[in-house]
C-alpha atoms as a PDB file:
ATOM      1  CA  UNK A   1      22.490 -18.456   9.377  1.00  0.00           C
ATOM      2  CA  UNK A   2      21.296 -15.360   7.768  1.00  0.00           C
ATOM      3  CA  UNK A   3      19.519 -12.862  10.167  1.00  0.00           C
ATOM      4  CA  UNK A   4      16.055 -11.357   8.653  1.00  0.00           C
ATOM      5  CA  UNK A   5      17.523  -7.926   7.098  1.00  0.00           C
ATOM      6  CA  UNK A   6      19.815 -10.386   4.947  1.00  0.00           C
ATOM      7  CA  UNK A   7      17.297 -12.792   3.783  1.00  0.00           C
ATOM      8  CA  UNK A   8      15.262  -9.952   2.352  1.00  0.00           C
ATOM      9  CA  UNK A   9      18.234  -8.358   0.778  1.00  0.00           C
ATOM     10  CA  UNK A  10      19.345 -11.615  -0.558  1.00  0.00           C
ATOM     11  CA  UNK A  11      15.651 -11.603  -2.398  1.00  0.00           C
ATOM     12  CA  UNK A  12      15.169  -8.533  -3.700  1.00  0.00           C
ATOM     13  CA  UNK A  13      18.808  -8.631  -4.713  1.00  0.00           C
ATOM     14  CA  UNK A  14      20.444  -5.384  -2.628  1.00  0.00           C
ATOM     15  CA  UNK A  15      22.937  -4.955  -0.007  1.00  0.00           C
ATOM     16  CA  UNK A  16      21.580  -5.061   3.116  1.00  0.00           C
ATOM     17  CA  UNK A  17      22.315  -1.045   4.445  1.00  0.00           C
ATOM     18  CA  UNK A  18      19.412  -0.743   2.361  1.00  0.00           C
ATOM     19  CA  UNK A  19      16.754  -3.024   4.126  1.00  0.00           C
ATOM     20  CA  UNK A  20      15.027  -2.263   7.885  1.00  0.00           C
ATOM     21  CA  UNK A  21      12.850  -4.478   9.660  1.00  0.00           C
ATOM     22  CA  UNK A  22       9.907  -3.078  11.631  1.00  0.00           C
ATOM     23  CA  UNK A  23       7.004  -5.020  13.435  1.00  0.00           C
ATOM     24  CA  UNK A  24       4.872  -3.678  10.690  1.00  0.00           C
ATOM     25  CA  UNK A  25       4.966  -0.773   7.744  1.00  0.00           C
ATOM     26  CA  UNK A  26       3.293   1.941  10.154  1.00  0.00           C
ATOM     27  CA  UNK A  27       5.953   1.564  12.812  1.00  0.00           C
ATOM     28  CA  UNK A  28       8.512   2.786   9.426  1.00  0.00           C
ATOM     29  CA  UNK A  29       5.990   5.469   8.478  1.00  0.00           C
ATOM     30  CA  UNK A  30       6.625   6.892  12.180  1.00  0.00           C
ATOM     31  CA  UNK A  31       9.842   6.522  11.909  1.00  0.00           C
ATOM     32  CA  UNK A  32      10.501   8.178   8.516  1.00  0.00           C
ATOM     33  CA  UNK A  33       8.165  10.935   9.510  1.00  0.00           C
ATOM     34  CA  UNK A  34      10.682  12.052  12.557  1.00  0.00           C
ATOM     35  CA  UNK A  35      13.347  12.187   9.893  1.00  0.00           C
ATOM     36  CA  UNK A  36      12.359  15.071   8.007  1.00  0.00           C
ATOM     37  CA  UNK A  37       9.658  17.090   6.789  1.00  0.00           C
ATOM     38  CA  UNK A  38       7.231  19.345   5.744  1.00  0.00           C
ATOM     39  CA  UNK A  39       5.243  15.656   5.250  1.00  0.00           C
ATOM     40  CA  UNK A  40       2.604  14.767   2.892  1.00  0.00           C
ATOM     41  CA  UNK A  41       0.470  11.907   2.261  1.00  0.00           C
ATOM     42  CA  UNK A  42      -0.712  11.407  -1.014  1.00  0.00           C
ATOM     43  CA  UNK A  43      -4.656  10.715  -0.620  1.00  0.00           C
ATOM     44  CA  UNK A  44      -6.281   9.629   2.151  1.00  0.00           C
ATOM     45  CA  UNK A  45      -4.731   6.375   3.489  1.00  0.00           C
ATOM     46  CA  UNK A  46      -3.731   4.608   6.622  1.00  0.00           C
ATOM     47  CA  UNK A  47      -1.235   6.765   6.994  1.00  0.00           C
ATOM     48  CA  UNK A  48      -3.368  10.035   7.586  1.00  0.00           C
ATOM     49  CA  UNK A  49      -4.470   8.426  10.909  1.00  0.00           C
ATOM     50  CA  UNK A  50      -1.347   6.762  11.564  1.00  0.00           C
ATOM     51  CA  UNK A  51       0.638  10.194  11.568  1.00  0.00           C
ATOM     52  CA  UNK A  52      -2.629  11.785  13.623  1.00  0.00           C
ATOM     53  CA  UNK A  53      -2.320   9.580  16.025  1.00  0.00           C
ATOM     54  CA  UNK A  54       1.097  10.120  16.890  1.00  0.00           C
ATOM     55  CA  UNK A  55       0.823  13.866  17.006  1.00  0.00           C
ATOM     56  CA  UNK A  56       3.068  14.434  13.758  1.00  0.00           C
ATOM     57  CA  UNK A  57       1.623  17.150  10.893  1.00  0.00           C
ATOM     58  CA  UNK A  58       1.061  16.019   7.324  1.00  0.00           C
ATOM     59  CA  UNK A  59      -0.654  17.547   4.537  1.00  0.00           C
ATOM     60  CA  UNK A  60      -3.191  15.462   2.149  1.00  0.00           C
ATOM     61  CA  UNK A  61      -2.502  15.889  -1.322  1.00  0.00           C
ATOM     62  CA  UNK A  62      -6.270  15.085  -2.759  1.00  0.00           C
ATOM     63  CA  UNK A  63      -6.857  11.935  -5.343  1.00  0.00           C
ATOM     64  CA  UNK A  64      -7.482  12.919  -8.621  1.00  0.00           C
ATOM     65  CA  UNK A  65      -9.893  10.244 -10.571  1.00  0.00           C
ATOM     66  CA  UNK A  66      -9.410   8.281  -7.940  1.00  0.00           C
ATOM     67  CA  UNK A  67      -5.986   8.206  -8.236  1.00  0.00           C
ATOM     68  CA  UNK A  68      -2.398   9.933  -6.802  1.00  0.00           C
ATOM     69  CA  UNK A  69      -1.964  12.976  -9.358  1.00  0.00           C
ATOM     70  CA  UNK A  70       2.056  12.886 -10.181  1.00  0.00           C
ATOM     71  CA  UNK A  71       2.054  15.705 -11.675  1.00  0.00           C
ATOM     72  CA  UNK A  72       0.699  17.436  -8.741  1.00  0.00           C
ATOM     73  CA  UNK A  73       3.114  15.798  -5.982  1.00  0.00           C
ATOM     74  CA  UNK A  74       6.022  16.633  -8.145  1.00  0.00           C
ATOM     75  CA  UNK A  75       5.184  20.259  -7.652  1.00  0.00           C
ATOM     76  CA  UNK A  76       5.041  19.752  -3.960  1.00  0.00           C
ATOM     77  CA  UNK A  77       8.305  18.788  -4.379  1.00  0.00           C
ATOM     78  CA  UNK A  78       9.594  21.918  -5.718  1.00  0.00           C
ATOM     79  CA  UNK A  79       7.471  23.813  -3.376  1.00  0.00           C
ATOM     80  CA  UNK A  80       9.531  22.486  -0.266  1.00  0.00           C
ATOM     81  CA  UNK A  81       8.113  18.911   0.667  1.00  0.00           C
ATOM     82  CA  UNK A  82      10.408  17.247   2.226  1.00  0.00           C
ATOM     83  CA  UNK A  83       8.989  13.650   2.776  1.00  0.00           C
ATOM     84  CA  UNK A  84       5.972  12.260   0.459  1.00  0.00           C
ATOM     85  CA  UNK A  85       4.048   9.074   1.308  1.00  0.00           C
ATOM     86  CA  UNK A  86       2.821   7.169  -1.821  1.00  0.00           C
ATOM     87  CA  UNK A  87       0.848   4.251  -1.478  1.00  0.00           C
ATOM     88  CA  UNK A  88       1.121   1.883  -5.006  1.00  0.00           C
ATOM     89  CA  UNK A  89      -1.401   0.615  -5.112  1.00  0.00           C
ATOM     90  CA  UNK A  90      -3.259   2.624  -3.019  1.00  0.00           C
ATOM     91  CA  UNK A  91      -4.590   1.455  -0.168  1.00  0.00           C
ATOM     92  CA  UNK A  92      -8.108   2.873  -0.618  1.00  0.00           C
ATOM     93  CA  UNK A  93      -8.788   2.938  -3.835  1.00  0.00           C
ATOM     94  CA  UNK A  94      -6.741   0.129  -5.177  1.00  0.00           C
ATOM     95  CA  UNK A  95      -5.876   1.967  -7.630  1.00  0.00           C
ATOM     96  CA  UNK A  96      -1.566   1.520  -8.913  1.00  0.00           C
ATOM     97  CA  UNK A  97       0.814   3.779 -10.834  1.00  0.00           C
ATOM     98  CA  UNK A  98       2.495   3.219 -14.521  1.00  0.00           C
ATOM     99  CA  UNK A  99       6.019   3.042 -15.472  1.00  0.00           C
ATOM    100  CA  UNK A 100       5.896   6.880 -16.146  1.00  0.00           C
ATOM    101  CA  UNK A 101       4.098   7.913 -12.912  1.00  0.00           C
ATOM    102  CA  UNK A 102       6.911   6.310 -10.755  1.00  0.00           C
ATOM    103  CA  UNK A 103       9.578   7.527 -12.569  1.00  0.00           C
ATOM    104  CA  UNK A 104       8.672  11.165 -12.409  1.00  0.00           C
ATOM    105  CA  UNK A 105       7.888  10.883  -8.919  1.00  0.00           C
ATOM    106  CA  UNK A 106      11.151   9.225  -8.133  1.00  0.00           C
ATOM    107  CA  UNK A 107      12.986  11.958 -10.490  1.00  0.00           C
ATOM    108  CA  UNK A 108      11.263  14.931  -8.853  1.00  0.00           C
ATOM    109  CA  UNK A 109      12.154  13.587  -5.100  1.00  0.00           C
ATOM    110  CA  UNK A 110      15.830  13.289  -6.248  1.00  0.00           C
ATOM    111  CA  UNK A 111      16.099  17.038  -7.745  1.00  0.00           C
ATOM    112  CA  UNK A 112      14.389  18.844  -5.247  1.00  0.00           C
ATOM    113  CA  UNK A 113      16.403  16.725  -2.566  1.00  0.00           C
ATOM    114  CA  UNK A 114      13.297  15.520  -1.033  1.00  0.00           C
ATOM    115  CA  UNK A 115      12.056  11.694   0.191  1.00  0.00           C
ATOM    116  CA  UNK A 116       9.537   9.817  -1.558  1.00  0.00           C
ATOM    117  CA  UNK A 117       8.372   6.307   0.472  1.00  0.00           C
ATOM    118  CA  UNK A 118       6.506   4.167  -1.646  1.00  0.00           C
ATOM    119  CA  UNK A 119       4.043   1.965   0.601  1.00  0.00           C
ATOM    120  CA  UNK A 120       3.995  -1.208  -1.589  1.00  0.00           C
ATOM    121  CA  UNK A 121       2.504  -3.368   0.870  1.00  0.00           C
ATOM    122  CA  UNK A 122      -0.150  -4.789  -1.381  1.00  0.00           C
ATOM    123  CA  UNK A 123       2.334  -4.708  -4.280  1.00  0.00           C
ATOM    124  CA  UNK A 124       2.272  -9.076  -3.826  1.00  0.00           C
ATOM    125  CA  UNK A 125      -1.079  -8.923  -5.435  1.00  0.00           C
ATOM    126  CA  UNK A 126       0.013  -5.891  -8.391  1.00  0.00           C
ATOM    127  CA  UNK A 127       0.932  -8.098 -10.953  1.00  0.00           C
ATOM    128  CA  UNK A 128       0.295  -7.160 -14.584  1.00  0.00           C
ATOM    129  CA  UNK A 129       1.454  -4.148 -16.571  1.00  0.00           C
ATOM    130  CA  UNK A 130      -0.518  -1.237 -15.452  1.00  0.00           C
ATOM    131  CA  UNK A 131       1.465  -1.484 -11.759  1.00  0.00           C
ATOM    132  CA  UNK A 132       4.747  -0.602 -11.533  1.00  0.00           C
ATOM    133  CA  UNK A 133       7.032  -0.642  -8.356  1.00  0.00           C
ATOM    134  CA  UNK A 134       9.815   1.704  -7.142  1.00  0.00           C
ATOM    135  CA  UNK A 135      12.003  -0.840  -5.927  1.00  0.00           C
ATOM    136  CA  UNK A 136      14.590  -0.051  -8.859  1.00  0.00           C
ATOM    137  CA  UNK A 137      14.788   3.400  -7.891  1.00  0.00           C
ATOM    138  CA  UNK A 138      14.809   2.571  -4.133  1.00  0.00           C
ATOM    139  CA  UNK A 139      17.616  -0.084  -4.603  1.00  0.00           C
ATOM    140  CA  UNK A 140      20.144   2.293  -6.519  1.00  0.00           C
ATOM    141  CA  UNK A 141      21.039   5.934  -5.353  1.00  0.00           C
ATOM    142  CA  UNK A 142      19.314   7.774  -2.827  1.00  0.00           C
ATOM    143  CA  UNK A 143      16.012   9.707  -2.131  1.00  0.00           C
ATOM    144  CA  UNK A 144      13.939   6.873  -2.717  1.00  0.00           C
ATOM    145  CA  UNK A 145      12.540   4.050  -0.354  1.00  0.00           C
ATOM    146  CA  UNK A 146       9.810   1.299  -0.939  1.00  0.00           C
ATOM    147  CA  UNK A 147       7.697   0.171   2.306  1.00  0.00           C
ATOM    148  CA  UNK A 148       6.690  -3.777   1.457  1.00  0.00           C
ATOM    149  CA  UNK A 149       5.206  -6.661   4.003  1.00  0.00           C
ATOM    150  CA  UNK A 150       4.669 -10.032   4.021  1.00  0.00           C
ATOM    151  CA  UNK A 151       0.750 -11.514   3.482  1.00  0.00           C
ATOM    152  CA  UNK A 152      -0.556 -12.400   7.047  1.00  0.00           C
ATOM    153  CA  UNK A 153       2.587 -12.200   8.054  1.00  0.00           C
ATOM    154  CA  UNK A 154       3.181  -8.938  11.114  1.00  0.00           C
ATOM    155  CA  UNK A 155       6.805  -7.848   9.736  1.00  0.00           C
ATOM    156  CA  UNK A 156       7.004  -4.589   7.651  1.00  0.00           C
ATOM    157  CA  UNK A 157      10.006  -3.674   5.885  1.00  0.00           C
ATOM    158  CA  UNK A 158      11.667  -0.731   4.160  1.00  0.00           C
ATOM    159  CA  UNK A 159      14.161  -1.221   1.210  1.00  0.00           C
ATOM    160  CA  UNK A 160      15.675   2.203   0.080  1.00  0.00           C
ATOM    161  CA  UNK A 161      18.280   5.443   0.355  1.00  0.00           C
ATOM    162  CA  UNK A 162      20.835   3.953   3.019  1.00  0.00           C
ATOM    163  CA  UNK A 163      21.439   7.154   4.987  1.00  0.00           C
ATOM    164  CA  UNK A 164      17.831   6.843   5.253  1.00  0.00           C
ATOM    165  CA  UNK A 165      18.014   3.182   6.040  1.00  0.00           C
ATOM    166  CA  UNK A 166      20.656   3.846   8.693  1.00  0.00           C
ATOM    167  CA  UNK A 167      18.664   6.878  10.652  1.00  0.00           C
ATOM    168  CA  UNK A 168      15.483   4.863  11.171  1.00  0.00           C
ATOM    169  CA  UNK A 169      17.140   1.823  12.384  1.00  0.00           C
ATOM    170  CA  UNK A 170      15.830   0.192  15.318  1.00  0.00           C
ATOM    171  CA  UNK A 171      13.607  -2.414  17.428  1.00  0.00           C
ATOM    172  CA  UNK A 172      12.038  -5.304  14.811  1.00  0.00           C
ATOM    173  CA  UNK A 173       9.414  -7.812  14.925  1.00  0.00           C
ATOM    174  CA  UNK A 174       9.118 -10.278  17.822  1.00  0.00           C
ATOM    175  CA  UNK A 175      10.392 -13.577  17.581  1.00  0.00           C
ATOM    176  CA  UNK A 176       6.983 -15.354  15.959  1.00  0.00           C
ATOM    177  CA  UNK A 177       6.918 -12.731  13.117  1.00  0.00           C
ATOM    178  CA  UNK A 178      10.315 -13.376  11.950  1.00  0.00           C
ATOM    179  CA  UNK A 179       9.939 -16.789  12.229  1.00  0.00           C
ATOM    180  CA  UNK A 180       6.471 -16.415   9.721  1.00  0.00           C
ATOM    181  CA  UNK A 181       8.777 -14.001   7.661  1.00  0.00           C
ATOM    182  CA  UNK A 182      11.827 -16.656   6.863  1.00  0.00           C
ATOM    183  CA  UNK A 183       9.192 -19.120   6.273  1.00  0.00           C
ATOM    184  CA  UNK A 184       7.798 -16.947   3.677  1.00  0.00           C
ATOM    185  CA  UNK A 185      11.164 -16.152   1.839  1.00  0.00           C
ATOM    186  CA  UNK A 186      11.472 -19.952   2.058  1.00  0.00           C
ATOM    187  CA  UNK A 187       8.652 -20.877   0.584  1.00  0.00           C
ATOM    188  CA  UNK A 188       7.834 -19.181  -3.085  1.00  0.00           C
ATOM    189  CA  UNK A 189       4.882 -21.280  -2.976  1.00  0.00           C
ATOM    190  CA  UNK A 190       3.401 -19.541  -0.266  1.00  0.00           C
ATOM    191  CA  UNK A 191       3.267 -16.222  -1.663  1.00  0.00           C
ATOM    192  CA  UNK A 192       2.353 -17.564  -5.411  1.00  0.00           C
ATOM    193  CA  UNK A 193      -1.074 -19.226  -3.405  1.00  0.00           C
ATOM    194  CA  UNK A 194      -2.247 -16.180  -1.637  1.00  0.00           C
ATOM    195  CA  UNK A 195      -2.021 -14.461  -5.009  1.00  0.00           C
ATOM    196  CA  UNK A 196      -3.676 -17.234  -6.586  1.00  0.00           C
ATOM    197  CA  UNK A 197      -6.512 -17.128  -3.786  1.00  0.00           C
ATOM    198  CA  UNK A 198      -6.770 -13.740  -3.914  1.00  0.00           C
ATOM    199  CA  UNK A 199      -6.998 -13.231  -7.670  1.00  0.00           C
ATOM    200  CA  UNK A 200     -10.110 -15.763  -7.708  1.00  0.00           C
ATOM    201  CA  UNK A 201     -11.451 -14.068  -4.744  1.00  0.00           C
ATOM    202  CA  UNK A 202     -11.822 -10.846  -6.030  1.00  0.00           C
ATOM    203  CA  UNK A 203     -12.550 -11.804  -9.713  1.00  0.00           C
ATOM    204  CA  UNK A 204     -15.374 -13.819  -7.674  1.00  0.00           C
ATOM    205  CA  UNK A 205     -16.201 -10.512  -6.036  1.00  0.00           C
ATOM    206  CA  UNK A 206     -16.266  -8.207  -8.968  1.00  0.00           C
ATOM    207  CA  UNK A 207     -18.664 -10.875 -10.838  1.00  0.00           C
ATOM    208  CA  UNK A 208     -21.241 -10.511  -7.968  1.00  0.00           C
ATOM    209  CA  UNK A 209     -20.811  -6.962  -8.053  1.00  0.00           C
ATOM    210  CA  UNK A 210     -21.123  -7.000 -11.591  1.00  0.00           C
ATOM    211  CA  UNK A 211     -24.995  -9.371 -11.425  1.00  0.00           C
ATOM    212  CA  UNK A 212     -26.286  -6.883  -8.379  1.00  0.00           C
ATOM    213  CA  UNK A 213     -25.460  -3.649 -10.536  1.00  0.00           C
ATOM    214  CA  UNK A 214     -22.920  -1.913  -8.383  1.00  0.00           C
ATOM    215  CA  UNK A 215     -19.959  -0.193  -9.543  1.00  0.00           C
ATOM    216  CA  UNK A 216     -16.880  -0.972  -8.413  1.00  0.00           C
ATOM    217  CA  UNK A 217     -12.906   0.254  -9.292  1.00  0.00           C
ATOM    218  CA  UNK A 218     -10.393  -2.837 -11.177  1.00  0.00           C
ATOM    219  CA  UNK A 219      -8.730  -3.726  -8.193  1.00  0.00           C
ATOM    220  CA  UNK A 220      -4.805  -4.557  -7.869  1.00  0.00           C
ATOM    221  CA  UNK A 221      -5.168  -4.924  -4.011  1.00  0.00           C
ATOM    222  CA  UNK A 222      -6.594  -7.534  -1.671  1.00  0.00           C
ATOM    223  CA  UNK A 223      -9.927  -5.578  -1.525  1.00  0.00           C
ATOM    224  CA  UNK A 224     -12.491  -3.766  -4.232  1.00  0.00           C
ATOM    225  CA  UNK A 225     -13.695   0.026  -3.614  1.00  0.00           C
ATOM    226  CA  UNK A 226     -17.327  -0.553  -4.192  1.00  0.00           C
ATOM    227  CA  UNK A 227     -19.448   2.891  -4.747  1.00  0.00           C
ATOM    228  CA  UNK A 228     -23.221   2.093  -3.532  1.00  0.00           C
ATOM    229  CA  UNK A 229     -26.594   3.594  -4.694  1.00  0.00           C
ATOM    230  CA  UNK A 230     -26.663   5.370  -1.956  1.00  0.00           C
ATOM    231  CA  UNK A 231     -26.730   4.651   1.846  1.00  0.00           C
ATOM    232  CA  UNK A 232     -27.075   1.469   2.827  1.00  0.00           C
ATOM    233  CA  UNK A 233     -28.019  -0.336   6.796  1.00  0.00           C
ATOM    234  CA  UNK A 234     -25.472  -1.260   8.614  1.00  0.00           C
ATOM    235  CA  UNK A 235     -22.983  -0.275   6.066  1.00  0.00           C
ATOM    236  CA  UNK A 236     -20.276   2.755   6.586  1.00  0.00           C
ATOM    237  CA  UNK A 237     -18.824   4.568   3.636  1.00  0.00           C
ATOM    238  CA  UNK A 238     -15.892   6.287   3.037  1.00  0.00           C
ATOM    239  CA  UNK A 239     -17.024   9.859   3.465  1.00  0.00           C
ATOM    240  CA  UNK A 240     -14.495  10.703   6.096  1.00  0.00           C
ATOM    241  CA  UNK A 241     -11.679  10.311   3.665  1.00  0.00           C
ATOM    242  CA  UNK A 242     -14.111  12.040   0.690  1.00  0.00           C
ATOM    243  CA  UNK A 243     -15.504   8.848  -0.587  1.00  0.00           C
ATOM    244  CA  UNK A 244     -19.179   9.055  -0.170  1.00  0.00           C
ATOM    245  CA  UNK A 245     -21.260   6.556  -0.968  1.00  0.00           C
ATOM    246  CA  UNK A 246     -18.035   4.326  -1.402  1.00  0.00           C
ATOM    247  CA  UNK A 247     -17.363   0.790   0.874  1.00  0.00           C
ATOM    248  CA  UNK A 248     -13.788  -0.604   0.782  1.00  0.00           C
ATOM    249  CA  UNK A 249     -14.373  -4.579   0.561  1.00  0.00           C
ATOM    250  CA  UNK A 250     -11.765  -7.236   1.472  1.00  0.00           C
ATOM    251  CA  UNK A 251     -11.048  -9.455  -0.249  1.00  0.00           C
ATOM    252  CA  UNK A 252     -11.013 -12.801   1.754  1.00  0.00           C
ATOM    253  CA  UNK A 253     -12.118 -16.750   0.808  1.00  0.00           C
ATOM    254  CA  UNK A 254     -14.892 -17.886  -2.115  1.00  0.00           C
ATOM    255  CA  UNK A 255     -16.675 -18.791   0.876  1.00  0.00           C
ATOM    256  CA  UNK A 256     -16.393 -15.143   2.419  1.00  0.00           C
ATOM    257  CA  UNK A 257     -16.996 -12.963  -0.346  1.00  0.00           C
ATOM    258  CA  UNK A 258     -20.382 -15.314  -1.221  1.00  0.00           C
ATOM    259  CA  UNK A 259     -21.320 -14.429   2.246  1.00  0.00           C
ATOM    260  CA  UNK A 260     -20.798 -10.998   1.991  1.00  0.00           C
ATOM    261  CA  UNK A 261     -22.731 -11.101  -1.695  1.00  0.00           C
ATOM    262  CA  UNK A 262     -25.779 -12.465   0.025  1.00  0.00           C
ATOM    263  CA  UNK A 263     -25.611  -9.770   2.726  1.00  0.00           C
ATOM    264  CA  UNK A 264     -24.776  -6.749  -0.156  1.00  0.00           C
ATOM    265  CA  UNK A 265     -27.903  -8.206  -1.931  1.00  0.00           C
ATOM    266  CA  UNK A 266     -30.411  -8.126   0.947  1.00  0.00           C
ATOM    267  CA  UNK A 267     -29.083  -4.467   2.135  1.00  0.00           C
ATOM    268  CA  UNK A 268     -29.518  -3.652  -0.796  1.00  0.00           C
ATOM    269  CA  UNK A 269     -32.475  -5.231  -1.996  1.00  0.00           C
ATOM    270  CA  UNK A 270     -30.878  -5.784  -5.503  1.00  0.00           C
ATOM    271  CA  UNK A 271     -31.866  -9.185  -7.355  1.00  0.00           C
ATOM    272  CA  UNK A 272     -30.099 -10.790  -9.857  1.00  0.00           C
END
């Protein structure tokens, strides 16, 4: 029977020094981040807190337009960056990169001899030609790794560089987890329903958004950045990652996302 690593090698069609298994994509960014450094996180994501937390330094390179400015982080490259965390699409704004994007980021890493990990972990719902992953680059050659997970499913994985591969191997998810994470790979219908869901869930979201006037970002995530009026009860924005007046909405069931409509529309006191 294949064990986990080989399963998800066997999918995304690589050899298996190139996949590690981790209870979950934060456990990796920990792990990466011991590797080498100076470290920088490209806006302000999970990983900002995640890094924090765990005492290790990283620099925030800012969003530009709400998105990760390439040309920017390919001149922290030069400058001496060692390890870069891009999140694609990113996990704030849901904002992705293009074809181009990736491939200059991917080019700079590999010149300057630095590390660039693509967190892909919403990549399941990216589909359609503005988003483009890195898990060419991070299946051939080196310098290059791509951070993915499974929906509702606690198992993270990197795919990627396998000297980098080999130095953050380790503990992986508990028993359950894996368990969820075969079933997954099993089951292509599975992961074609949650994007299914999740594309009429937020396409229900943005609608509502739409009829109670409040702007919102296209969305290739499981959630919508919403930017409000202005403050609004009971509702925290984004300000400590420099999104005021900005609320990041999930993205759950029809049932959910009318729910949290009604609720929007009352705090607000917009009507439709």
């Amino acid at each position: 029977m294949r064990s986990l690593v080989e399963s998800i090698a066997a999918h995304h069609f690589v050899d298996g020094d190139r996949v590690v298994v981790a209870a979950g994509t934060d456990e990796l960014v920990l792990r990466l981040a011991r590797t080498r450094g100076p470290v920088l996180v490209g806006g302000h994501t999970s990983h900002t807190r995640c890094l924090a937390a765990a005492g290790i330094p990283a620099d925030e390179l800012p969003l530009l337009d709400y998105r990760i400015p390439a040309a920017e982080l390919c001149l922290r490259f030069e400058r001496g960056v060692g390890l870069a965390f891009v999140s694609n699409p990113h996990d704030r704004t849901g904002t992705v990169l293009g074809a181009e994007s990736v491939r200059r980021i991917c080019a700079a890493a590999r010149y300057n001899d630095a590390l660039v990990v693509f967190d892909e972990t919403c990549a399941e719902y990216a589909l359609g030609p503005d988003f483009t992953s890195a898990r060419w680059w991070a299946a051939h050659g080196h310098n290059v790794c791509v951070l993915r997970s499974f929906p509702e499913v606690p198992v993270g994985y990197l795919i990627g560089d396998p000297a980098v591969a080999g130095r953050i191997r380790g503990g992986t998810a508990d028993t359950p987890a894996r368990t969820a994470a075969f079933d997954a790979l099993a089951n292509p219908a599975f992961l074609a329903r949650a994007r299914a869901d999740n594309r009429a869930a937020r396409a229900l979201l943005c609608r509502g958004l739409t009829e109670l006037g409040i702007e919102f970002l296209p969305s290739a995530a499981d959630f919508v950045l919403a930017r409000l009026p202005g403050p609004v009860p009971g509702l925290r924005d984004l300000a400590d990652v420099g999104l005021a007046d900005h609320v990041r909405i999930p993205v759950g069931r029809a049932d959910d996302v009318a729910h949290l409509l009604d609720s929007l529309r009352e705090r607000t006191g917009a009507t439709t």
